[in-house]
Every structure is written in structure tokens, then in C-alpha cells.
C-alpha atoms as a PDB file:
ATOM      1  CA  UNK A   1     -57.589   7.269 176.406  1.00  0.00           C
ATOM      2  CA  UNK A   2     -56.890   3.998 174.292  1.00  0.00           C
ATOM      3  CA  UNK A   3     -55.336   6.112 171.321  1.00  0.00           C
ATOM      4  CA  UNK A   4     -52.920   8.020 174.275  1.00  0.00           C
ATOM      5  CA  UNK A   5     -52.065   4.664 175.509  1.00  0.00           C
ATOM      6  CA  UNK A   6     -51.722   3.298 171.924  1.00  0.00           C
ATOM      7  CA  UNK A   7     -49.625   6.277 170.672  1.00  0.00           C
ATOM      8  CA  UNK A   8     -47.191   5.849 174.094  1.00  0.00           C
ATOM      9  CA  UNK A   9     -46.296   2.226 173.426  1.00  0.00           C
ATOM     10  CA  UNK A  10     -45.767   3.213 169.556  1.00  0.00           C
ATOM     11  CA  UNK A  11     -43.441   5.938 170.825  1.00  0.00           C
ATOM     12  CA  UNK A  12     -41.742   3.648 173.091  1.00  0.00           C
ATOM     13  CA  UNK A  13     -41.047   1.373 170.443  1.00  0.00           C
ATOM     14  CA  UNK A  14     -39.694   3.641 168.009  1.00  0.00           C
ATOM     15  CA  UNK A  15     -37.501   4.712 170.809  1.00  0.00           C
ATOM     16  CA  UNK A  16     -35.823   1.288 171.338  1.00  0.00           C
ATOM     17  CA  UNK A  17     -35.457   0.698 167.857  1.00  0.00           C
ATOM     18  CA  UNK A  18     -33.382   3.655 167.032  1.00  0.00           C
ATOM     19  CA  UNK A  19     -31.519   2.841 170.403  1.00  0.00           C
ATOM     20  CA  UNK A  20     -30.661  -0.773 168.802  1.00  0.00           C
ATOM     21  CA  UNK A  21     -30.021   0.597 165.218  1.00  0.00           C
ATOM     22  CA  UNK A  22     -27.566   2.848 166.728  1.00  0.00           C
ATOM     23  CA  UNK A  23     -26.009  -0.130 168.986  1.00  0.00           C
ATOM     24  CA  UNK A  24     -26.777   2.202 172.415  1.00  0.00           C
ATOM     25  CA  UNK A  25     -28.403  -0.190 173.904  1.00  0.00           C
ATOM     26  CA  UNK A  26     -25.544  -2.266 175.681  1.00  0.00           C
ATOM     27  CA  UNK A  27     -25.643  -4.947 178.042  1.00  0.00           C
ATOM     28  CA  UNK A  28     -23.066  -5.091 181.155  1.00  0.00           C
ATOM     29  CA  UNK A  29     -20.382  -3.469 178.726  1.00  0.00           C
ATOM     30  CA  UNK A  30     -16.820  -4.264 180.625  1.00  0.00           C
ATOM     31  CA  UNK A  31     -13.525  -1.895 179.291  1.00  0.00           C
ATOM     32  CA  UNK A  32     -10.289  -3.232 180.218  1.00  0.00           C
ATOM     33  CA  UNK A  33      -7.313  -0.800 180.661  1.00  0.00           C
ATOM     34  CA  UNK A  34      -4.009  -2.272 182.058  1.00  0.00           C
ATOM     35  CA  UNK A  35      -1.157   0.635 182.499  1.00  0.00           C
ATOM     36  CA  UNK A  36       2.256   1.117 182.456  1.00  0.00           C
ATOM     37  CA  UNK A  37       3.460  -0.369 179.594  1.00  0.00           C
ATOM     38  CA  UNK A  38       7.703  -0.074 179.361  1.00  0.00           C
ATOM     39  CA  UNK A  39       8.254  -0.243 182.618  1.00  0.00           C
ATOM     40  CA  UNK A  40       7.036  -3.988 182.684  1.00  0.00           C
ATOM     41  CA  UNK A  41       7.806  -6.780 181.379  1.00  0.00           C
ATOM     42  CA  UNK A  42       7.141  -7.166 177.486  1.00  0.00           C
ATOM     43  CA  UNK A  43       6.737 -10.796 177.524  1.00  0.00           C
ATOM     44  CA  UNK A  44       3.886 -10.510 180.266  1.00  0.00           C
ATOM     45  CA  UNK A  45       2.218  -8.484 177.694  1.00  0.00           C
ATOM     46  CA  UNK A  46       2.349 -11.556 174.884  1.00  0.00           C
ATOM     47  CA  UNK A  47       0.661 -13.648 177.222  1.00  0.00           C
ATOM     48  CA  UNK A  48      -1.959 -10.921 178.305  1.00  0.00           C
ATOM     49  CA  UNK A  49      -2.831 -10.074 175.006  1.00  0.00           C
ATOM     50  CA  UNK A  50      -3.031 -13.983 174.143  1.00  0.00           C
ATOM     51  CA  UNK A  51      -5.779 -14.627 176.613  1.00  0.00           C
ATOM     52  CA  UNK A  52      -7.572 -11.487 175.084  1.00  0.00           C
ATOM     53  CA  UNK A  53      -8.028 -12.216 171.931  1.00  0.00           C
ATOM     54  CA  UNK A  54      -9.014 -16.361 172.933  1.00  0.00           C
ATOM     55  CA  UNK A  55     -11.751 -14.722 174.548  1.00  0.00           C
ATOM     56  CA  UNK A  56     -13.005 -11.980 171.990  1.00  0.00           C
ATOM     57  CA  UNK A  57     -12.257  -9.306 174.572  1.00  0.00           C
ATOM     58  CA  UNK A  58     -10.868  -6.047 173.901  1.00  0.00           C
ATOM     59  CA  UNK A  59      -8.051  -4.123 175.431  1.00  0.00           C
ATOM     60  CA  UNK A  60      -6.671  -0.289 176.225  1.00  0.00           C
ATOM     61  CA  UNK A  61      -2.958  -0.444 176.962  1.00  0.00           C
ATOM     62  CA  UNK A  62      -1.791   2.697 178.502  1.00  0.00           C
ATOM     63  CA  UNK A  63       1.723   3.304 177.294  1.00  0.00           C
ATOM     64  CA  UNK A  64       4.261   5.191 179.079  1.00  0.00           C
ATOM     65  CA  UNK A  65       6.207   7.518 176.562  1.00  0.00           C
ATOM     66  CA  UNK A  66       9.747   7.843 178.436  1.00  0.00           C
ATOM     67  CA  UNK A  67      10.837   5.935 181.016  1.00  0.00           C
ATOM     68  CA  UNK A  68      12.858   7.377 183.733  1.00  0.00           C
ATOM     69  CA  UNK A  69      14.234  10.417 184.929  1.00  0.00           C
ATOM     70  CA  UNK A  70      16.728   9.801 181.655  1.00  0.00           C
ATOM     71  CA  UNK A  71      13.658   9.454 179.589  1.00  0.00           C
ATOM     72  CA  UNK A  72      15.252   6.127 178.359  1.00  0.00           C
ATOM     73  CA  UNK A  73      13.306   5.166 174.971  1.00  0.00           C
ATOM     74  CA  UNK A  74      11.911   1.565 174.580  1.00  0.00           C
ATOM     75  CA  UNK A  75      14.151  -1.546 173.373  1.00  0.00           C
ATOM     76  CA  UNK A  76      13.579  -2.431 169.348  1.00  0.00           C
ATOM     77  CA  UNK A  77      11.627  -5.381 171.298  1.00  0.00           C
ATOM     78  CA  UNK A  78       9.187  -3.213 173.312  1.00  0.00           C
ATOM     79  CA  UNK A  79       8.770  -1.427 170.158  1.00  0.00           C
ATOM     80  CA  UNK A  80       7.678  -4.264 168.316  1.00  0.00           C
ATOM     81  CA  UNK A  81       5.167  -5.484 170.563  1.00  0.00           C
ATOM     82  CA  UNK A  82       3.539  -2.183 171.103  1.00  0.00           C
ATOM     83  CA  UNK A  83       3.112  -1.919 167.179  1.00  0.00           C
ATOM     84  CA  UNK A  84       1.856  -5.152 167.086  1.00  0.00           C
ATOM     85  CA  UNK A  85      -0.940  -4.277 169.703  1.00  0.00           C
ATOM     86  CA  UNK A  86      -1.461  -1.300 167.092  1.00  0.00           C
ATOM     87  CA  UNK A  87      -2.136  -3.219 164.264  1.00  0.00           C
ATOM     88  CA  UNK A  88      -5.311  -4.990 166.167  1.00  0.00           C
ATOM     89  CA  UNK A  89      -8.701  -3.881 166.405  1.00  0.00           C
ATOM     90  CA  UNK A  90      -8.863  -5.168 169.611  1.00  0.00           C
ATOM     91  CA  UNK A  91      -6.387  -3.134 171.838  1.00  0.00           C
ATOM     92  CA  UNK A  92      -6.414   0.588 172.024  1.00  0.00           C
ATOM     93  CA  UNK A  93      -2.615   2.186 172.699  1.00  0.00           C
ATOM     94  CA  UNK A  94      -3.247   5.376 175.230  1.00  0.00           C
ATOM     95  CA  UNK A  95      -0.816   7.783 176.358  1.00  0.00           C
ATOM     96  CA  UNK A  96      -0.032   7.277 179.591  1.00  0.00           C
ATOM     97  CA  UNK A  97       1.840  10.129 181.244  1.00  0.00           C
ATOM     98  CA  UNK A  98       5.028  11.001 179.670  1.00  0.00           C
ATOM     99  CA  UNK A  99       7.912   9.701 182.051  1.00  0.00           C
ATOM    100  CA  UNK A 100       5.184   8.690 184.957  1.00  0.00           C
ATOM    101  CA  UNK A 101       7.620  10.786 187.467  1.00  0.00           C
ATOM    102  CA  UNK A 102       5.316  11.800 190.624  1.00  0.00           C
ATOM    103  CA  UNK A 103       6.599  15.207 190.833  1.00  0.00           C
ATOM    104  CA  UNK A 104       4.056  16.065 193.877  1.00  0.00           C
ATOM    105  CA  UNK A 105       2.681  14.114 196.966  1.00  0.00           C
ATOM    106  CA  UNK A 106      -0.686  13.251 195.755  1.00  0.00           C
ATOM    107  CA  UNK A 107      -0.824  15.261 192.591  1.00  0.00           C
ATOM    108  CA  UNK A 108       0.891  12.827 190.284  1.00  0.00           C
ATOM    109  CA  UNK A 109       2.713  13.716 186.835  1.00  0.00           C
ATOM    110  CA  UNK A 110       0.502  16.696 186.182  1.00  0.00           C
ATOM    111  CA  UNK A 111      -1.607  18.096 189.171  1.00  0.00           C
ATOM    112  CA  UNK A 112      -0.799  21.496 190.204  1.00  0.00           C
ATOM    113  CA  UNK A 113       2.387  22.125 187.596  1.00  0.00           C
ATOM    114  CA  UNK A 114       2.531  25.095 185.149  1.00  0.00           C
ATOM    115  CA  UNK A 115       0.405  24.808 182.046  1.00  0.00           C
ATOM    116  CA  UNK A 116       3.389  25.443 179.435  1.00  0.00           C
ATOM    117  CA  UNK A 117       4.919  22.203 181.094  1.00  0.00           C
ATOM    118  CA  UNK A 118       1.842  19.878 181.247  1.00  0.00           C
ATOM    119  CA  UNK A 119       1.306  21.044 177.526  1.00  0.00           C
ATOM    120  CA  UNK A 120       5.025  20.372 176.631  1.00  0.00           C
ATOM    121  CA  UNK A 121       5.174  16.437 178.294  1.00  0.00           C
ATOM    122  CA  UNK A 122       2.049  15.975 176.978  1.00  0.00           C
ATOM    123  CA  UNK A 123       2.601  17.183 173.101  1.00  0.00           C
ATOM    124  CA  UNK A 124       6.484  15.339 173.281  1.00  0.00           C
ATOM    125  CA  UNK A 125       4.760  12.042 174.408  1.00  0.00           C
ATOM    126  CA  UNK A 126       2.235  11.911 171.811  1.00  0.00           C
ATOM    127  CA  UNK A 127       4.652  12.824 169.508  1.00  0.00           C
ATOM    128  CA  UNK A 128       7.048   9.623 170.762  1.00  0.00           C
ATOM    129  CA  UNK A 129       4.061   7.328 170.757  1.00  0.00           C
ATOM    130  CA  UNK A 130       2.631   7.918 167.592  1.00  0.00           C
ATOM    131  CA  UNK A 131       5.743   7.556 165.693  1.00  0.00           C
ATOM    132  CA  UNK A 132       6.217   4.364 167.298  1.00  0.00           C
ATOM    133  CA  UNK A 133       2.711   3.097 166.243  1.00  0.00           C
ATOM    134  CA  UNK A 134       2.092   5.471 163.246  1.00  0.00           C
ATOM    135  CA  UNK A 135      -1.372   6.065 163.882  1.00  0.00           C
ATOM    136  CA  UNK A 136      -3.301   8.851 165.898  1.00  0.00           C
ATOM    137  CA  UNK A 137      -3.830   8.201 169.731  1.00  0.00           C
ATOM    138  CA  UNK A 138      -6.760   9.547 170.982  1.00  0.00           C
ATOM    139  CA  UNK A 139      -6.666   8.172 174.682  1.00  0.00           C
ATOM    140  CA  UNK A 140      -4.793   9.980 177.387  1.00  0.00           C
ATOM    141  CA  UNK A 141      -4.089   8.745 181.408  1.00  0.00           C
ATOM    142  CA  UNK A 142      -2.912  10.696 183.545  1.00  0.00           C
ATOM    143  CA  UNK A 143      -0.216   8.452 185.946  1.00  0.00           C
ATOM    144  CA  UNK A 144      -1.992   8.617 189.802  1.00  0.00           C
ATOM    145  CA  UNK A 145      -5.254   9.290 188.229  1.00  0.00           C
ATOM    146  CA  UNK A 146      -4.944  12.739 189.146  1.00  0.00           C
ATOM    147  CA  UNK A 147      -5.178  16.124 186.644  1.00  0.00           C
ATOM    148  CA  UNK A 148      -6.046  19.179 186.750  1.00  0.00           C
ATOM    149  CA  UNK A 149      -8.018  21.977 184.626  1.00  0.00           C
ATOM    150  CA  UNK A 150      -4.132  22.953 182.892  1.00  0.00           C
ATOM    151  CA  UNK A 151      -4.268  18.733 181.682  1.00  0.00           C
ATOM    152  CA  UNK A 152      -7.371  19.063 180.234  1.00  0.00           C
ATOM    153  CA  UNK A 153      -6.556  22.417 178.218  1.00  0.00           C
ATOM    154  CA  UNK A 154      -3.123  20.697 177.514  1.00  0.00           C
ATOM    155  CA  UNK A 155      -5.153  17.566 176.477  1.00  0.00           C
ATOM    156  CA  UNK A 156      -7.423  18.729 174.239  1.00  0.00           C
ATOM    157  CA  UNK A 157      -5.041  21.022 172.701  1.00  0.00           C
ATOM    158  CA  UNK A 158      -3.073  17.855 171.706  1.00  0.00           C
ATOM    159  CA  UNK A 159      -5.866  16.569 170.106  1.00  0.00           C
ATOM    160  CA  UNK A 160      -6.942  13.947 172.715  1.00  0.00           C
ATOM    161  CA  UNK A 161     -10.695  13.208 172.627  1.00  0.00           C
ATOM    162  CA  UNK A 162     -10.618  11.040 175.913  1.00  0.00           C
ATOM    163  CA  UNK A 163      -9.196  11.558 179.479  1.00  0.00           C
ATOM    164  CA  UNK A 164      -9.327   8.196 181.550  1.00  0.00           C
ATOM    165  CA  UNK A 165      -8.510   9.067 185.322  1.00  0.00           C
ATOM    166  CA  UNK A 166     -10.595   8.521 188.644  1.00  0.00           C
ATOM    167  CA  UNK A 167     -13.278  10.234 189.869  1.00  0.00           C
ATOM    168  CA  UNK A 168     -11.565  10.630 192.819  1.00  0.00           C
ATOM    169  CA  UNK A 169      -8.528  13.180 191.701  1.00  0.00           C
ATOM    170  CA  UNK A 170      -9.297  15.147 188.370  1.00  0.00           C
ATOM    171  CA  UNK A 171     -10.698  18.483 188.085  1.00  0.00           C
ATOM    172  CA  UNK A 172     -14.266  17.957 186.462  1.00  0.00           C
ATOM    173  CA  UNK A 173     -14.559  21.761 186.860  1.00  0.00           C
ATOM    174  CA  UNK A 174     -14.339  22.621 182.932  1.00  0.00           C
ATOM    175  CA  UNK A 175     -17.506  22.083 180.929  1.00  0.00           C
ATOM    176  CA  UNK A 176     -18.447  22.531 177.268  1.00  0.00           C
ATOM    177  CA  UNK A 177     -14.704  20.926 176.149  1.00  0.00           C
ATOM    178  CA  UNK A 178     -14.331  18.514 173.196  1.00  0.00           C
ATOM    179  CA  UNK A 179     -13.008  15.622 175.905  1.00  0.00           C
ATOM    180  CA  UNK A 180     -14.960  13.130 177.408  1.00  0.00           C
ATOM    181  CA  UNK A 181     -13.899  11.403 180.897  1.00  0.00           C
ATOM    182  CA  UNK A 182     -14.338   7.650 181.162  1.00  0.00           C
ATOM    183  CA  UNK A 183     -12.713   7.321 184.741  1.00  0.00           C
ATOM    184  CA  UNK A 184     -12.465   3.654 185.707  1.00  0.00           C
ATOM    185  CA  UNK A 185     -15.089   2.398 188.361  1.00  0.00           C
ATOM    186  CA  UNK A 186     -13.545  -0.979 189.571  1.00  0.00           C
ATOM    187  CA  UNK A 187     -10.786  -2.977 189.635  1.00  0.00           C
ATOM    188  CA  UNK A 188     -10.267  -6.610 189.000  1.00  0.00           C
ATOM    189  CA  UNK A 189     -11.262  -8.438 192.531  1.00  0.00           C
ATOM    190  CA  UNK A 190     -14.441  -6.607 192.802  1.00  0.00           C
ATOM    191  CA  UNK A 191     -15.342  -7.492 188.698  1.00  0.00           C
ATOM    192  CA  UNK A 192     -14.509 -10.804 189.418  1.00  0.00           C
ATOM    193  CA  UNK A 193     -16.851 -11.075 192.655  1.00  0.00           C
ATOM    194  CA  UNK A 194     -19.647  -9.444 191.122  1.00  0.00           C
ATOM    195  CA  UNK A 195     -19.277 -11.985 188.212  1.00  0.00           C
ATOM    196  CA  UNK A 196     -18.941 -15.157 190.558  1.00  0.00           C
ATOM    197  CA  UNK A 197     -22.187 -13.840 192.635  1.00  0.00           C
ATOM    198  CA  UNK A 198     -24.078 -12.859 189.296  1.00  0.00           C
ATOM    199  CA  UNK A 199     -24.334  -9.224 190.495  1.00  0.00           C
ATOM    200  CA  UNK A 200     -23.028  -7.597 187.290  1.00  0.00           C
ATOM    201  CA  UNK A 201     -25.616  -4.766 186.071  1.00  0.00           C
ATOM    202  CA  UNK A 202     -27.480  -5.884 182.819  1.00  0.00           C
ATOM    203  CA  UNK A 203     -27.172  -1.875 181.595  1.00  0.00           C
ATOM    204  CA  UNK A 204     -24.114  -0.621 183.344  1.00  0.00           C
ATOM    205  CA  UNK A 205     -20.429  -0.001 181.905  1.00  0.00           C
ATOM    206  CA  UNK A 206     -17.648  -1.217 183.667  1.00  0.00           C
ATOM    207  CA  UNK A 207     -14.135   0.309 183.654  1.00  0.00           C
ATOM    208  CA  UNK A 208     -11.590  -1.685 184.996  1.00  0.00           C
ATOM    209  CA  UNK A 209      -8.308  -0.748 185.617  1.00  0.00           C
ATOM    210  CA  UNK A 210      -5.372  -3.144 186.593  1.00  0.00           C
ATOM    211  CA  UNK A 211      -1.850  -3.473 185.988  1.00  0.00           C
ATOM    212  CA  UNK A 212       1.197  -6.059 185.018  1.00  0.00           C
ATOM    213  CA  UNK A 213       2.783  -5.788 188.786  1.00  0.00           C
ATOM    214  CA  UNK A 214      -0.728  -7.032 189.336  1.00  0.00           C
ATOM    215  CA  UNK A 215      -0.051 -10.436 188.499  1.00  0.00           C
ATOM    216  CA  UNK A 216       2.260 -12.608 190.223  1.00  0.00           C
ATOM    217  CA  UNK A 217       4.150 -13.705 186.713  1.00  0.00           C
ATOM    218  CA  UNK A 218       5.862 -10.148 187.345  1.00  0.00           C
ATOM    219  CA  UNK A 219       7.537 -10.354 191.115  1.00  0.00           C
ATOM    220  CA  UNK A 220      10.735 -11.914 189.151  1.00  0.00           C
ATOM    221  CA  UNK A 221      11.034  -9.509 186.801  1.00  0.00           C
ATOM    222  CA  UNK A 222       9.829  -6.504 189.204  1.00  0.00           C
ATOM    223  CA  UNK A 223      12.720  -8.077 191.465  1.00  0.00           C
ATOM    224  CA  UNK A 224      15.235  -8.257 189.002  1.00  0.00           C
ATOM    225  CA  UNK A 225      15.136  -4.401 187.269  1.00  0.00           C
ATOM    226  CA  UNK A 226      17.283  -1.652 187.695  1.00  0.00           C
ATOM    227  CA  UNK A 227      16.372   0.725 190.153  1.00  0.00           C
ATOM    228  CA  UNK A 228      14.308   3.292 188.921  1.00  0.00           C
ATOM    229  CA  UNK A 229      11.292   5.972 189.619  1.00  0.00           C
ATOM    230  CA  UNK A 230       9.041   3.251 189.085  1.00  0.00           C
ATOM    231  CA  UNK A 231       7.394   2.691 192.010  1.00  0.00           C
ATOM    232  CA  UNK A 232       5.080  -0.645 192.738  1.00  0.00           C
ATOM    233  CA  UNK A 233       1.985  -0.710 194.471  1.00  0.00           C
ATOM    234  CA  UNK A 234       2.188  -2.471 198.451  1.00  0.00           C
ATOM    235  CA  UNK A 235      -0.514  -4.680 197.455  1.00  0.00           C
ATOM    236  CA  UNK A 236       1.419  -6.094 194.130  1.00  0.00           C
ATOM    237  CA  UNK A 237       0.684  -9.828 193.292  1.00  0.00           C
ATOM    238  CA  UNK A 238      -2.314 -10.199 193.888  1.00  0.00           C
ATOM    239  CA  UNK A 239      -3.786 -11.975 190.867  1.00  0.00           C
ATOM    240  CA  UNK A 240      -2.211 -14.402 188.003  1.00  0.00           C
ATOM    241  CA  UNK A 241      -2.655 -15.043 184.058  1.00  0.00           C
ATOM    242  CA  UNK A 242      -4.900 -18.211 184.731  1.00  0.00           C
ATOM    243  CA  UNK A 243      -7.231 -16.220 187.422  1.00  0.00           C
ATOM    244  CA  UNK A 244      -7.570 -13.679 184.157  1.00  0.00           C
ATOM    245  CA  UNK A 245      -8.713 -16.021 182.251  1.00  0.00           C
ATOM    246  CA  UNK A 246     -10.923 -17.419 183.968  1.00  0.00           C
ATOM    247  CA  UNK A 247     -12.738 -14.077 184.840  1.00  0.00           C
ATOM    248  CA  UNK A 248     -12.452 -13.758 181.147  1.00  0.00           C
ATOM    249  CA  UNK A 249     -14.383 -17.003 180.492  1.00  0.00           C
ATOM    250  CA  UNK A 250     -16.919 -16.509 182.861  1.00  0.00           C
ATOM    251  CA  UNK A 251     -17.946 -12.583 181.391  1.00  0.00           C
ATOM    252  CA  UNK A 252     -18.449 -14.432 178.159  1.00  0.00           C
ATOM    253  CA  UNK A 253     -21.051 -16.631 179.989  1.00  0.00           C
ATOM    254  CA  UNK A 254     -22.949 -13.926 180.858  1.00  0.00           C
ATOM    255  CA  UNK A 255     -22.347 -12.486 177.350  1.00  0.00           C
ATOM    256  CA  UNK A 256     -21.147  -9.015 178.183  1.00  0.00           C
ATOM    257  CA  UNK A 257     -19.630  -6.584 175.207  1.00  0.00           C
ATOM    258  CA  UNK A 258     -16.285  -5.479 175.675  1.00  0.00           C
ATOM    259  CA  UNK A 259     -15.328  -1.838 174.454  1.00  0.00           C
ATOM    260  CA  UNK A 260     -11.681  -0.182 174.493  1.00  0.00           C
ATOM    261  CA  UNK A 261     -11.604   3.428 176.369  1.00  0.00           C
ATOM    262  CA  UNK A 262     -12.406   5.318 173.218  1.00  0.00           C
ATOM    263  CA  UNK A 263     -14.969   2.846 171.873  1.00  0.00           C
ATOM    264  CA  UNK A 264     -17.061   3.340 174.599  1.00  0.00           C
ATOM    265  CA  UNK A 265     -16.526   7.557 174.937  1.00  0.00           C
ATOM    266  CA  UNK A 266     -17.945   7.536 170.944  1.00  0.00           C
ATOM    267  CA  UNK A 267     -20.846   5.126 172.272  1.00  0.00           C
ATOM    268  CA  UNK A 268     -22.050   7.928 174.351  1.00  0.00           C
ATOM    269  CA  UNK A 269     -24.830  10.251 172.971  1.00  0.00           C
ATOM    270  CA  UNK A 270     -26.296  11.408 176.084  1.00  0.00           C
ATOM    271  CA  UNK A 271     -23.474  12.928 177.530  1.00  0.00           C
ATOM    272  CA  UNK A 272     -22.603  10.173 180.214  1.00  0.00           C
ATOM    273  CA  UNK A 273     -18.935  10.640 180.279  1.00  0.00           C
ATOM    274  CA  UNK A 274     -19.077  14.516 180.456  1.00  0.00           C
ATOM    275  CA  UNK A 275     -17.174  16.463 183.052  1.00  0.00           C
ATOM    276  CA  UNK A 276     -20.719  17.534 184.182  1.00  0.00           C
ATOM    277  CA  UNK A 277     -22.136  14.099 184.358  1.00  0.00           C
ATOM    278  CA  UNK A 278     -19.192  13.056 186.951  1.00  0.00           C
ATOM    279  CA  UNK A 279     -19.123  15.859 188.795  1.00  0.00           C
ATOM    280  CA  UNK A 280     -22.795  16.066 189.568  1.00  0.00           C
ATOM    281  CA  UNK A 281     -22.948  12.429 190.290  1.00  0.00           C
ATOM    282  CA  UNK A 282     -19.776  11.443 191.315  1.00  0.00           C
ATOM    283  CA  UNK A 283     -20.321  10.082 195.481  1.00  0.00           C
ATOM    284  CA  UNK A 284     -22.890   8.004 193.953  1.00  0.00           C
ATOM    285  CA  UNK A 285     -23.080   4.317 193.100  1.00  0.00           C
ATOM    286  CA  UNK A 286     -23.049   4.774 189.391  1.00  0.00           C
ATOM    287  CA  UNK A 287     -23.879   7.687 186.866  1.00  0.00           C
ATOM    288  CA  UNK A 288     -27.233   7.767 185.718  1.00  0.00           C
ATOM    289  CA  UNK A 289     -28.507   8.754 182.144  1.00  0.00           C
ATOM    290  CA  UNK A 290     -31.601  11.206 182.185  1.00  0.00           C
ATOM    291  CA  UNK A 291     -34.839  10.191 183.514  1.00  0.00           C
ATOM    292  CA  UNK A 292     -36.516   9.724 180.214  1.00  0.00           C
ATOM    293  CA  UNK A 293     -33.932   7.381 178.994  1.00  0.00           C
ATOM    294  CA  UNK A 294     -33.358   5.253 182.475  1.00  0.00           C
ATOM    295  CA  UNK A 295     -34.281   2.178 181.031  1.00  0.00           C
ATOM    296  CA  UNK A 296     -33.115   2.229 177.788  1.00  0.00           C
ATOM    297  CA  UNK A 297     -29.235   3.226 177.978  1.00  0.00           C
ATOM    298  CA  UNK A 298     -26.484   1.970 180.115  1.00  0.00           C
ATOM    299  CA  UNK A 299     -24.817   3.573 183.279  1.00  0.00           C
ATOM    300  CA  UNK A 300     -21.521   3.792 184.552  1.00  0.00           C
ATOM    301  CA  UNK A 301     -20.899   1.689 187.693  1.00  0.00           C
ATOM    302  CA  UNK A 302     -18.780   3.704 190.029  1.00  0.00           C
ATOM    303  CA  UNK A 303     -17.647   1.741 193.954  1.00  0.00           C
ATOM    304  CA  UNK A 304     -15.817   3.396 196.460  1.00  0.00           C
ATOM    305  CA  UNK A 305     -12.306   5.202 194.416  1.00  0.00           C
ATOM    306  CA  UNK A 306      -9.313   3.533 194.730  1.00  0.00           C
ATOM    307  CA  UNK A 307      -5.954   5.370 193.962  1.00  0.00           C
ATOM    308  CA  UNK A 308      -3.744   3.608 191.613  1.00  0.00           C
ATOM    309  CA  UNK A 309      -0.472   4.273 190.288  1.00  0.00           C
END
């Protein structure tokens, strides 16, 4: 009985040692993606990306390829920025939509339209993007959220490895594809409560999504843009630079890891951001890893959906 016992703590051991030679074992892990970049304003991003790197964080920047029904391309001085965000380790550029035009009530950019369609936005938005950056983008977001089994063909066709939606609205229907799904799970408010009230999870992954007509630096320029099919959240303003960076200060405290989108997807050996993993467990509080493993790999927090644009 002493050897069994003996034998079970040696295995355990071995166990968390390969888990921390192959970094897996990650405490309260927090991605950051912010969204729409070229329909805001570019300056806002300076400043964001600023308090970022003070603080060691990381960042995933989902980039809008065309703007408008014109599909208007970027000034030389969006360009610039975006390249420069490129160029650093510690932002992630994703493809964000293609024009972010909501074509249905609900369904977003892509839900419900034809395959050859979703496959052409998607391919000429890559295309756009990467020759802006000159470097492979690996990321895609879906505007609203919201695809369907057609984006995920379309995406993976492109040569995406990551979709980053919401639980709520994509199709987790297809199995056995090359994509993982790392579908947010909060938004900034409730990270920043759970922070103040020490409630993070010491093995969970947090995906939080947010954007610039978040923060009250934007209602001037928001006010002062051509009209356009951008369209603004009711609850805009709700949150400012300083705020940021002070949720930013007090994560280090607790000295979380921060991850872009695809970081974390290639962190995941046990298949925690497959389509099958969120679909089983997806009206739960967070995704758990298999039984065997509970203690020794992180989970994906998941509250209560919330639709963003």
C-alpha cells in the first residue's frame, strides 16, 4: 500500500513538472482584445498602447480592413500606427470583419450570408491587412460576435488558426477543424470588480473584450466624425485611460500573465478552446479541463454573454 501511495505522489510530481517545463501551468492569465481599430481615433490608440507596455501587459487589436460602405482605406497615419503595433511582441493585429457592415438583424457581418461571400470579405481583408503590416495574421473576429459554420470553413480556408467571438452567437457545430475558439468571457467592469474584491481565479483565463468608444477620451472624436455605418454602443463612455491603468496596476499586484488571443489558443494542449469544449460547456460558469487534469491546468472563466459590437 506504501509503494501505491509512493508511486502516486511520484506520478503526480512528474506530472507538474512537465506541466511547468511546458509553461501550462498559468496563473489568472488575463487576454486583452480592444476592437475596431479605423473607425476610432488613432491617437486614442498611442495612449492605449502607452499604458500597455508601462505595465508589461499584452494586447490583441482587432483591425477593421475597410471602412464603410465605400470601403475607404486607412490614412498614411492609421497606417503607421497599426505597423507600429506590428513590430511589438506585445500586441497581436486580428482581422476584424472586413467593412464591419451589419448586413442582418442579429447576425452581424457574416451570419447566415452565402459561403462564396463570407470567403471573399474574408480572403480580401486579410489580404489588405497583411500588406499593411507585412506579416501573417492568424487572429480573426467576427464584428457582433456572431458566425456561422460558412465563417469557419471561410476562416480556416484563409489560413486563420483562431476565431475570437462569444459564446453566445457562433456556430460551435463543426468539430475536428484546424481553428480554435477563444470567445471572450468578460468585459472590463466585471475584471475590474473581481480584481478590487480579490475574486480573480488563481487557474482561470480571462478574455476581455472592450473597445475605444469605451472610454470617455473618445465622445469628442465619436461626436465630431462623418456619418457613417459605424454604429456606437448606448452604453458608450463608460470608462477612461486613467481607470485602465489603474486596473492595469492592480493585475500586476496580483501577478497575473497576460497572453494575446493567439498566445493563449497555442497554450492549449488539452483542447480547451475547441468548438467541442464550448459547446458542451458553454451555460456554465467557466470551461473545465478533464477531470484528471482539474488541478493542474487553467480554465476559461465564462459570466453571463454580453453582445458587443
Amino acid at each position: 500500500m506504501n509503494n501505491f501511495v509512493q508511486l502516486i505522489r511520484i506520478w503526480i510530481l512528474i506530472q507538474i513538472l512537465l506541466l511547468l517545463s511546458t509553461g501550462l501551468l498559468i496563473a489568472q492569465s488575463i487576454v486583452l482584445r480592444c476592437d475596431d481599430y479605423g473607425y476610432d481615433d488613432p491617437d486614442f490608440y498611442i495612449e492605449l498602447g502607452e499604458i500597455v507596455e508601462i505595465y508589461g501587459a499584452k494586447l490583441t487589436i482587432g483591425a477593421v480592413p475597410v471602412l464603410g460602405e465605400a470601403h475607404r482605406s486607412y490614412s498614411a497615419y492609421q497606417d503607421s500606427i497599426l505597423l507600429k503595433f506590428a513590430e511589438s511582441d506585445d500586441f497581436e493585429i486580428a482581422q476584424h470583419g472586413f467593412s464591419h457592415k451589419n448586413w442582418s438583424d442579429g447576425g452581424g457581418e457574416f451570419t447566415g450570408r452565402l459561403y462564396p461571400d463570407q470567403l471573399s470579405d474574408i480572403s480580401n481583408g486579410k489580404r489588405v491587412l497583411e500588406e499593411k503590416i507585412g506579416r501573417s495574421i492568424t487572429t480573426f473576429i467576427p464584428p457582433w460576435n456572431a458566425f456561422d459554420a460558412s465563417t469557419v470553413k471561410a476562416v480556416e480556408v484563409c489560413g486563420f488558426k483562431v476565431i475570437s467571438g462569444a459564446t453566445s452567437k457562433g456556430d460551435y457545430s463543426i468539430a475536428g477543424t484546424g481553428i480554435s475558439f477563444v470567445p471572450f468571457t468578460i468585459d472590463l467592469r466585471k475584471l475590474r470588480n473581481l480584481t478590487e474584491s480579490g475574486k480573480l481565479r488563481q487557474d482561470a483565463v480571462y478574455v476581455t473584450l472592450f473597445h475605444a468608444y469605451d472610454f470617455m477620451e473618445n465622445a469628442k472624436y465619436y461626436r465630431k466624425r462623418a456619418s457613417d455605418t459605424y454604429e456606437i454602443s448606448n452604453d458608450a463612455y463608460q470608462t477612461s485611460l486613467v481607470e485602465f491603468s489603474d486596473l492595469l496596476s492592480l493585475l500586476n499586484e496580483q501577478n497575473v500573465h497576460y497572453f494575446t488571443v493567439t498566445e493563449i489558443a497555442q497554450r492549449d494542449d488539452y483542447g480547451l478552446f475547441s468548438a467541442e469544449a464550448i459547446r458542451n460547456n458553454r451555460m456554465n460558469l467557466r470551461v473545465s479541463p478533464p477531470p484528471c487534469c482539474k488541478y493542474l491546468i487553467p480554465v476559461i472563466c465564462l459570466f453571463s454573454p454580453i453582445d458587443y459590437i
